[in-house]
Protein backbone atom coordinates (compact mmCIF):
# COMPACT_ATOMS: atom_id res chain seq x y z
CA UNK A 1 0.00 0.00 0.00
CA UNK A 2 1.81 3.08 -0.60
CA UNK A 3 0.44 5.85 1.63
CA UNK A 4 2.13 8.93 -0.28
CA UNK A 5 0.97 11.18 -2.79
CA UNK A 6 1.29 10.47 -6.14
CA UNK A 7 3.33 13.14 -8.53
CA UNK A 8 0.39 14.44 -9.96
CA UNK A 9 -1.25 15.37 -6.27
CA UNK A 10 2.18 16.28 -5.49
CA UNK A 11 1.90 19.05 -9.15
CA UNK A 12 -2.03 20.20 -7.69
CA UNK A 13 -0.64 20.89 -4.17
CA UNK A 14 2.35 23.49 -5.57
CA UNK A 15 -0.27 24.66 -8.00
CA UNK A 16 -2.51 25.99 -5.40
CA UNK A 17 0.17 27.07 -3.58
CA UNK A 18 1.45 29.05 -6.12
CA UNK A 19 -1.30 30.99 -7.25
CA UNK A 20 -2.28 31.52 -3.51
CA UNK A 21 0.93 32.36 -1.86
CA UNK A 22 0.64 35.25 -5.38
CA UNK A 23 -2.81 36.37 -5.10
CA UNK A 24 -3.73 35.85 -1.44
CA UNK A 25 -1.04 37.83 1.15
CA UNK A 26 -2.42 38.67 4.96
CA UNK A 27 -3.00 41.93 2.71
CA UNK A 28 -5.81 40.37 1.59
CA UNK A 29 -7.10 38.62 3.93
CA UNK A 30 -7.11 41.81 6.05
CA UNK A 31 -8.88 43.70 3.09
CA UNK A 32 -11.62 40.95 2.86
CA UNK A 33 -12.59 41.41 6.23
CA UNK A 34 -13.78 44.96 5.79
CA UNK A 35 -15.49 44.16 2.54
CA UNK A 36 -19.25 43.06 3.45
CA UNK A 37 -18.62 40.47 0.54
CA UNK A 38 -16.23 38.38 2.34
CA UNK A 39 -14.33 37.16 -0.66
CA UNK A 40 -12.59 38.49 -3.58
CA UNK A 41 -14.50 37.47 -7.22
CA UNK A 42 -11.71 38.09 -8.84
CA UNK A 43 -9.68 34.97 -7.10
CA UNK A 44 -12.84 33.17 -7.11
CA UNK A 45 -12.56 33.31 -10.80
CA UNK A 46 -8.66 32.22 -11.08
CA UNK A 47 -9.77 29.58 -8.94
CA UNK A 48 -12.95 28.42 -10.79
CA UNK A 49 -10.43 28.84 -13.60
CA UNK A 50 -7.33 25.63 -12.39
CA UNK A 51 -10.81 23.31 -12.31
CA UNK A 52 -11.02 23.89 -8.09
CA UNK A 53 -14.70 24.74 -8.13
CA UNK A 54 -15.58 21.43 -9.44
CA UNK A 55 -12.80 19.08 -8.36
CA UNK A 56 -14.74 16.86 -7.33
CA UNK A 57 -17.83 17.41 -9.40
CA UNK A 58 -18.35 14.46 -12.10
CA UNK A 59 -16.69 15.15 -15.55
CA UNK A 60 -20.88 14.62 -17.32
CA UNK A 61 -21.80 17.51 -15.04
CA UNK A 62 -18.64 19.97 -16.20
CA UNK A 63 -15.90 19.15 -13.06
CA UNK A 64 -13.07 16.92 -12.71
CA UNK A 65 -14.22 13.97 -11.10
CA UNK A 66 -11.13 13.45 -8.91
CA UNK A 67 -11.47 12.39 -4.88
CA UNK A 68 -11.54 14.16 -1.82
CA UNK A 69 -7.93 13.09 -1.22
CA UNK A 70 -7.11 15.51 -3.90
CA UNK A 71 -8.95 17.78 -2.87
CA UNK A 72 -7.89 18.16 0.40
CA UNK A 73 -4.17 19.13 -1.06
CA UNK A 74 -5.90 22.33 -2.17
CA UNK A 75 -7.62 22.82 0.85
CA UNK A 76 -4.76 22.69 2.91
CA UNK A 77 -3.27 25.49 0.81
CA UNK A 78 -6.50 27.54 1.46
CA UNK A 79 -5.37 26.83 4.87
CA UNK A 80 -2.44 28.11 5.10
CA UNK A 81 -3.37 31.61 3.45
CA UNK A 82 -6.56 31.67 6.06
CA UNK A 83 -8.09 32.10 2.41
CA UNK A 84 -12.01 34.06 3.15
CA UNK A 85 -13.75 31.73 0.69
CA UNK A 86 -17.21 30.38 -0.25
CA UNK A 87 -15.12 27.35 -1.15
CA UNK A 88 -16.13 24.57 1.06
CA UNK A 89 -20.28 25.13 1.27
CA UNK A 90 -20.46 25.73 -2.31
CA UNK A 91 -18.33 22.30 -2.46
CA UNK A 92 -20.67 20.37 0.39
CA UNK A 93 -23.89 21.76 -1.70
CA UNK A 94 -22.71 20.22 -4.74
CA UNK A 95 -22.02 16.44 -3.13
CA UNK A 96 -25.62 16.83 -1.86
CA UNK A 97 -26.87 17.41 -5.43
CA UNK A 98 -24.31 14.87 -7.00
CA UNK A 99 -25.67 12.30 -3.82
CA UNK A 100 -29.66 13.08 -3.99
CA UNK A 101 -30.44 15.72 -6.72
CA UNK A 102 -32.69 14.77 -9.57
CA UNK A 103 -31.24 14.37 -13.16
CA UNK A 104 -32.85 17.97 -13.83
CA UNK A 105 -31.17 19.72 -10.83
CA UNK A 106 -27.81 18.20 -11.58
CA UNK A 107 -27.80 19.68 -15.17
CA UNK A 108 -29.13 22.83 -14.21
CA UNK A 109 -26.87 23.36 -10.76
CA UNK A 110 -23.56 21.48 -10.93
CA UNK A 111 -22.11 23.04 -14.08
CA UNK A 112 -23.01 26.08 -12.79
CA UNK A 113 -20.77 25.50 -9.60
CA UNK A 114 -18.42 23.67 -11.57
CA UNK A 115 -17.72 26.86 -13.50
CA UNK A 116 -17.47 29.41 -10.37
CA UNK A 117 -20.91 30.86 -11.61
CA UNK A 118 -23.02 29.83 -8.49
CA UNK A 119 -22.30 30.13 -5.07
CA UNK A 120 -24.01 27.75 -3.04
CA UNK A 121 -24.20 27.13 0.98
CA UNK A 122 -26.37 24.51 3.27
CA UNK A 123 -28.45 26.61 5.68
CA UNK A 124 -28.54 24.00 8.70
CA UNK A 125 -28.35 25.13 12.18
CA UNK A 126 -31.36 27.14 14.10
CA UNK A 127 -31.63 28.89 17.12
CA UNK A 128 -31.08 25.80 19.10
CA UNK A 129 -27.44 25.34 17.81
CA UNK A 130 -27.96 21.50 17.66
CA UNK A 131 -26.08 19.62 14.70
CA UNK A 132 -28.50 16.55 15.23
CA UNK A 133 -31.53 15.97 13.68
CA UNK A 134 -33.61 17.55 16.67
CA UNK A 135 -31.67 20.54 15.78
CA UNK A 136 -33.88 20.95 12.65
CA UNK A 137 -37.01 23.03 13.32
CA UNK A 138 -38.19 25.01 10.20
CA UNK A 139 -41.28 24.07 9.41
CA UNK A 140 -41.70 22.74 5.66
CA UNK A 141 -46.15 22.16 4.82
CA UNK A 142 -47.45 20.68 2.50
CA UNK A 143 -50.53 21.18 0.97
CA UNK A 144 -51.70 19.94 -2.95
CA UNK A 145 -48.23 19.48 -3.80
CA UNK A 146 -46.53 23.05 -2.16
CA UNK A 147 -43.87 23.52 0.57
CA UNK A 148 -44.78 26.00 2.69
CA UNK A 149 -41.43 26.83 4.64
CA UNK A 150 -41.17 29.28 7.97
CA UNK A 151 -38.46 29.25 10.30
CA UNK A 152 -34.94 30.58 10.71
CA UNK A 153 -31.93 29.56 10.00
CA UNK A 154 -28.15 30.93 11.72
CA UNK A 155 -24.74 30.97 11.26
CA UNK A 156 -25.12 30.42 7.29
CA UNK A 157 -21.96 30.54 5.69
CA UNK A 158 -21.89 33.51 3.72
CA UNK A 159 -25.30 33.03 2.98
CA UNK A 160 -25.12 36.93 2.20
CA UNK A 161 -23.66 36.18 -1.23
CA UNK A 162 -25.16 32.74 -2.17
CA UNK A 163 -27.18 32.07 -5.00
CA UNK A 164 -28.39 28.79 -3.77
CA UNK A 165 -29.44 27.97 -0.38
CA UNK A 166 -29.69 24.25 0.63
CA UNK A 167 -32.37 24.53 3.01
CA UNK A 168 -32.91 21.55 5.75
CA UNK A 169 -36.09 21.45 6.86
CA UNK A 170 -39.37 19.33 9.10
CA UNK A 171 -41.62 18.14 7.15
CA UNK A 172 -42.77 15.06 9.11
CA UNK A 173 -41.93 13.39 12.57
CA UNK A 174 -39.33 14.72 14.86
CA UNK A 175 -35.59 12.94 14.72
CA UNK A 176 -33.87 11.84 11.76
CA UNK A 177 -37.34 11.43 10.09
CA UNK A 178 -39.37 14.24 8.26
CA UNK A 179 -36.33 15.89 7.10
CA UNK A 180 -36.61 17.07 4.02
CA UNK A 181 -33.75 18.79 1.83
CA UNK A 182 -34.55 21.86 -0.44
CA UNK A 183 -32.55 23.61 -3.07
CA UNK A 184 -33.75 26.81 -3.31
CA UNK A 185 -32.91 30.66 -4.78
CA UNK A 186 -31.45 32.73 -2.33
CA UNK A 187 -33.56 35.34 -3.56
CA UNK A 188 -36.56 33.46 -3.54
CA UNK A 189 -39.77 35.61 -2.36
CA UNK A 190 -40.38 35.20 1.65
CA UNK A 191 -36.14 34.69 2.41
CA UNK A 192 -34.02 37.28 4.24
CA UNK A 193 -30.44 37.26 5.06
CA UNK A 194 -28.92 39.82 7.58
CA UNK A 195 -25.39 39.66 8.45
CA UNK A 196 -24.04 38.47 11.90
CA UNK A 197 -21.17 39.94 14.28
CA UNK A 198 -18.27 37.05 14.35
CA UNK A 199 -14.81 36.65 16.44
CA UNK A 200 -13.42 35.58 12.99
CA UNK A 201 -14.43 38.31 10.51
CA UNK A 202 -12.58 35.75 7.72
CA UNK A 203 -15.46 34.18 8.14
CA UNK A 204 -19.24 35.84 6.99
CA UNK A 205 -22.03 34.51 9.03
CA UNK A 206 -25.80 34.99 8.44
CA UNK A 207 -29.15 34.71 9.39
CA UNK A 208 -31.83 33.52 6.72
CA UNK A 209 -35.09 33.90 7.69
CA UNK A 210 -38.35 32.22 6.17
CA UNK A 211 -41.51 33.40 5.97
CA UNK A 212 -44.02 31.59 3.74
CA UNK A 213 -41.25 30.75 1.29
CA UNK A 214 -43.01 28.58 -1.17
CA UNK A 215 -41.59 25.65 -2.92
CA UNK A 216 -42.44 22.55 -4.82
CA UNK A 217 -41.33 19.04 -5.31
CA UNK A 218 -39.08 20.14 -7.86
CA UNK A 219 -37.23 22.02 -5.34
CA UNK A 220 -37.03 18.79 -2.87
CA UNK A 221 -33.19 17.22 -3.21
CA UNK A 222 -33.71 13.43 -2.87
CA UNK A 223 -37.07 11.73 -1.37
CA UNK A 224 -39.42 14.26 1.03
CA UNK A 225 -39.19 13.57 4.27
CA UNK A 226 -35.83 11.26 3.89
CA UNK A 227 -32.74 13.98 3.51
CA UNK A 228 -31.05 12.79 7.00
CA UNK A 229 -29.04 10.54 5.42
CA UNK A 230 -27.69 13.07 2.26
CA UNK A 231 -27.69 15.94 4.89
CA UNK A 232 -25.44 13.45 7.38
CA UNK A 233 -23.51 12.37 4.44
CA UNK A 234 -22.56 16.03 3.10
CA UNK A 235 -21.68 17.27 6.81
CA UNK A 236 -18.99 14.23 6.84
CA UNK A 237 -17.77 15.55 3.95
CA UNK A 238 -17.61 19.09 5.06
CA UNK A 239 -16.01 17.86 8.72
CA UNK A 240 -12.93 16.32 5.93
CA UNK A 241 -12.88 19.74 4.21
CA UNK A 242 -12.64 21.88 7.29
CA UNK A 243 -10.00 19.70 9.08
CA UNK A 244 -7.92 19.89 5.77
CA UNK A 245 -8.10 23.35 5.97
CA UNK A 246 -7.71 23.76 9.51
CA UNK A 247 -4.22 21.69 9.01
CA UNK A 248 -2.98 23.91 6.56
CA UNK A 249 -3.19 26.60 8.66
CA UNK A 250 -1.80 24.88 11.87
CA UNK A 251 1.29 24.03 9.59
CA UNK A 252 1.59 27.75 8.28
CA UNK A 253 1.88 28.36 12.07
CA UNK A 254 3.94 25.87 12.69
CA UNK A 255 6.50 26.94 9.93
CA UNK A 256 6.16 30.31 11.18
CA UNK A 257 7.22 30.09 14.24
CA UNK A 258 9.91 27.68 14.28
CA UNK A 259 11.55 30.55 11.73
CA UNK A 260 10.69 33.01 14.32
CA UNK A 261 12.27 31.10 17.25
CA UNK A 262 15.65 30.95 14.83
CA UNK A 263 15.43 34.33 14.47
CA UNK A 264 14.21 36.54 17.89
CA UNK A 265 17.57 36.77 19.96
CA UNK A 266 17.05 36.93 23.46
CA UNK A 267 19.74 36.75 26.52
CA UNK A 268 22.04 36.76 23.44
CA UNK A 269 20.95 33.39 22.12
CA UNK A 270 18.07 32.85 19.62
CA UNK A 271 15.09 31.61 21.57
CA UNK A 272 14.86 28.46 20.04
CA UNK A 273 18.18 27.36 21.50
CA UNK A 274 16.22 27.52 24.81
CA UNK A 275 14.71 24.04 25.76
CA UNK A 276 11.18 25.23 26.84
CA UNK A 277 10.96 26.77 23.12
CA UNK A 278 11.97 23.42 21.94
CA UNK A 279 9.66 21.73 23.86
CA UNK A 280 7.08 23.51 22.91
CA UNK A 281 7.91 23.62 19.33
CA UNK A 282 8.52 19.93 18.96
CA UNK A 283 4.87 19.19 20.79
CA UNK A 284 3.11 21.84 18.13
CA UNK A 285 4.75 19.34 15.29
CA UNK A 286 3.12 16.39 16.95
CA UNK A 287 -0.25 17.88 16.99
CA UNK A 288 -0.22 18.93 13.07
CA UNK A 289 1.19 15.62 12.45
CA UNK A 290 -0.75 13.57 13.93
CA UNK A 291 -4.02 15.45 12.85
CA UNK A 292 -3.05 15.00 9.04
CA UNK A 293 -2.94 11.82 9.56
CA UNK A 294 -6.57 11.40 10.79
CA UNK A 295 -7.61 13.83 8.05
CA UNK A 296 -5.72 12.29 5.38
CA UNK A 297 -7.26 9.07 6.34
CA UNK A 298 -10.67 10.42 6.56
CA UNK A 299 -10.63 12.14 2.76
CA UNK A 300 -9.63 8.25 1.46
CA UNK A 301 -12.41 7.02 3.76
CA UNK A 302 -15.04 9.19 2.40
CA UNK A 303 -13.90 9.09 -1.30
CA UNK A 304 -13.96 5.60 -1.03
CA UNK A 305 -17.57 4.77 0.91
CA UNK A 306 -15.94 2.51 3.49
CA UNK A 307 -18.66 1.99 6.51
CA UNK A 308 -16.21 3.92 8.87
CA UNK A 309 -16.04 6.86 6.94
CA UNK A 310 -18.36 9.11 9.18
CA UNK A 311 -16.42 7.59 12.03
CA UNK A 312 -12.83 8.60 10.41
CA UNK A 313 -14.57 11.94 9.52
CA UNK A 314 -15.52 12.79 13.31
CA UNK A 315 -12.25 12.10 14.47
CA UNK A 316 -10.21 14.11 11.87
CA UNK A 317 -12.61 16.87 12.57
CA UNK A 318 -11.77 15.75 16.95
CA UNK A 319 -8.02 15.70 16.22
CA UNK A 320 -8.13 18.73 13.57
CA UNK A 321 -9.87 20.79 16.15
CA UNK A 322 -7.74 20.30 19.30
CA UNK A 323 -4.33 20.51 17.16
CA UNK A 324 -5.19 23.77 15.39
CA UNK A 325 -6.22 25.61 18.59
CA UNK A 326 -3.16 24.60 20.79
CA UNK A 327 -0.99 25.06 17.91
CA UNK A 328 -2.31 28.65 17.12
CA UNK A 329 -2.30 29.58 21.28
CA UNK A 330 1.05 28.45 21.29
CA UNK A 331 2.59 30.16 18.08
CA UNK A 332 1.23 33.42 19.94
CA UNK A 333 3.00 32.16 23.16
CA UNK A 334 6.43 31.65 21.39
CA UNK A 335 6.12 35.15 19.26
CA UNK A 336 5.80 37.30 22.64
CA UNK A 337 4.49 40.37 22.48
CA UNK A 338 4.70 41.06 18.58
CA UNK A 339 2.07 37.36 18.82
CA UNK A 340 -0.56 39.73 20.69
CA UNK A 341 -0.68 42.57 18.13
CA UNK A 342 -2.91 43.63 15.33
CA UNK A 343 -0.29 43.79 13.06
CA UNK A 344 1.03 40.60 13.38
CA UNK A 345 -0.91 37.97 11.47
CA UNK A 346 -1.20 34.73 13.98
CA UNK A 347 -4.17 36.20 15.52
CA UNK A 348 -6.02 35.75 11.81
CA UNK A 349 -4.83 32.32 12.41
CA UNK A 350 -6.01 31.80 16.07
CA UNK A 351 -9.41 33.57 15.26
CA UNK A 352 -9.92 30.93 12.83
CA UNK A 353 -9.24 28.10 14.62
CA UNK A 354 -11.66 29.06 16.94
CA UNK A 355 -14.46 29.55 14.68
CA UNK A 356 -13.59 26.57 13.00
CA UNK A 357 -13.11 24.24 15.97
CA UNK A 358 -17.42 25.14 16.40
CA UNK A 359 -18.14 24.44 12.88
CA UNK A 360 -19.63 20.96 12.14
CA UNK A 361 -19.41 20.34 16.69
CA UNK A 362 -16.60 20.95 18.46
CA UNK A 363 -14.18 17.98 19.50
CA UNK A 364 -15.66 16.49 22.50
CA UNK A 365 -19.33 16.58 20.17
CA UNK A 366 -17.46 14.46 17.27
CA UNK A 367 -15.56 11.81 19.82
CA UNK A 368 -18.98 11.02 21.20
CA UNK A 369 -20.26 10.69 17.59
CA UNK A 370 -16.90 8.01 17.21
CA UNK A 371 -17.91 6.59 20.62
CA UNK A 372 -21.38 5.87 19.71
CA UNK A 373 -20.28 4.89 16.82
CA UNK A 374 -18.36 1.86 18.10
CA UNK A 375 -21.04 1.15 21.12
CA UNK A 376 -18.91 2.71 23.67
């Protein structure tokens, strides 16, 4: 078995690195989170451009039809640049459709997102803040054949500049069943989207609110009343995504302060020639380490449908979540002062391993998903 990365994964990785390390400074980044967009179009584009957008969208509906293990070599890069992106919701929308959709919502949404035309994002969690099916509480009626939908929806990923929300809503019994997925226009008649105040302004947050949105069975991805098991199915995915990312960015830290701790001269040595720096440095590399691993696992797992794959996707997004957040705390420690200021860029990085450690349940909510799993 050869657990490495072939040449051509090796030729996608320095690719996105490339036009990201270019196109995507802590300039940027810092730009992006004063624009009420969130994102640049103009990168979107470039990225749309190298195939990204559909990686891994099938070649029939206009992407690339590669895995998630490729994927997550992009991601990673992303990562690193603490990219603002509607990357990853767009992506987890589009392995709904490709999962669930009907043959007429494929050909009229994936080549659209394969492209970079359409910005999609899953509007899941409610005022409750629950990720499980009890969670879901927007009401979805139906009378002679029409959805009525009312409800609310928070912390949508950039739902302020989607073109597609995919809505998860009750239609029948409480729990897993009576869930019922919907693809729907953002700007659909009864929907409203007001921004939210985040910690991590990389990061655009929204509420969507419903009020006698209207839709038909047209608009219904996969069978009413059974969209747990897509909706389940595309947050695994998204859990692999995010703790890709989340790597890439504990490795940019990482990388950045090991060069820093070469470099700061204290006592008139460097401060990496103390022990306590090396300690600390050394137990940071562990952490990213040992996270890819889980996550690397987890993107074969779910690219290849083995029955462990939402296990092996909890605990990447466990592992992914605890190793970015000491890593980042930590990288601050080592930097000193300089760590703690504006115009130093690890507090981009901590910021957004905090709001990603939430996203998808933290990592004490994903071990008990792995413990259930395996009847502890």
């Amino acid at each position: 078995m050869d657990f490495g990365f072939s040449d051509e994964q090796e030729m996608l990785r320095q690719s996105a690195r490339g036009l990201l390390e270019k196109e995507c400074p802590s300039s940027l980044v810092r730009r992006l989170m004063d624009d009420d967009r969130g994102y640049d179009p103009e990168l979107w584009k470039k990225m749309a451009g190298l195939g990204w957008t559909g990686l891994v969208i099938p070649e029939a509906y206009g992407g690339a039809g590669l895995s998630y293990v490729d994927l997550v070599l992009v991601l990673e890069e992303m990562g690193r640049v603490v990219l603002p992106s509607p990357f990853i919701w767009t992506t987890m929308v589009a392995e709904a459709l490709k999962r669930a959709g009907s043959e007429a919502q494929k050909q009229a949404l994936l080549p659209k997102i394969a492209s970079g035309d359409l910005i999609a994002t899953p509007a899941l969690l409610e005022p409750s803040a629950l990720w499980g099916a009890n969670g879901i509480a927007l009401q979805a009626k139906e009378k002679g054949g029409e959805f009525t939908l009312d409800g609310v929806k928070l912390f949508v990923n950039d739902g302020h500049i989607a073109g597609c929300l995919l809505v998860a809503a009750r239609s029948g019994a409480s729990g897993p069943d009576g869930i019922t997925l919907f693809a729907l226009e953002a700007n659909r008649p009864g929907i409203s989207v007001a921004p939210l105040k985040t910690m991590d302004q990389t990061r655009k947050l929204s509420e969507v609110k419903f009020a006698g949105v209207k839709a038909t069975a047209a608009d219904v991805v996969g069978t009413i009343g059974a969209g747990w098991k897509t909706l389940w199915e595309m947050v695994d995915r998204g859990k692999v995504m995010l703790a890709a990312e989340m790597m890439g960015g504990a490795q940019r830290v990482l990388d950045m302060t090991v060069e820093y701790a070469k470099v700061r001269v204290q006592f008139g040595r460097p401060i990496g020639s103390f022990q306590a720096v090396q300690h600390k440095c050394a137990n940071m590399m562990i952490d990213v380490e040992g996270a890819k691993s889980a996550v690397y696992y987890a993107a074969w797992a779910v690219s290849n449908e083995v029955a462990e794959a939402p296990l092996a996707a909890a605990l990447a997004k466990a592992a992914s979540s605890d190793a970015y957040r000491r890593v980042s705390a930590d990288g601050i420690q080592v930097h000193g002062g300089i760590g703690f200021t504006w115009d130093h860029d690890m507090h981009l990085y901590f910021k957004r391993a905090k709001s990603s450690e939430f996203t998808f349940g933290d990592a004490t909510y994903n071990r008990e998903l792995v413990a259930q799993g395996i009847n502890l």
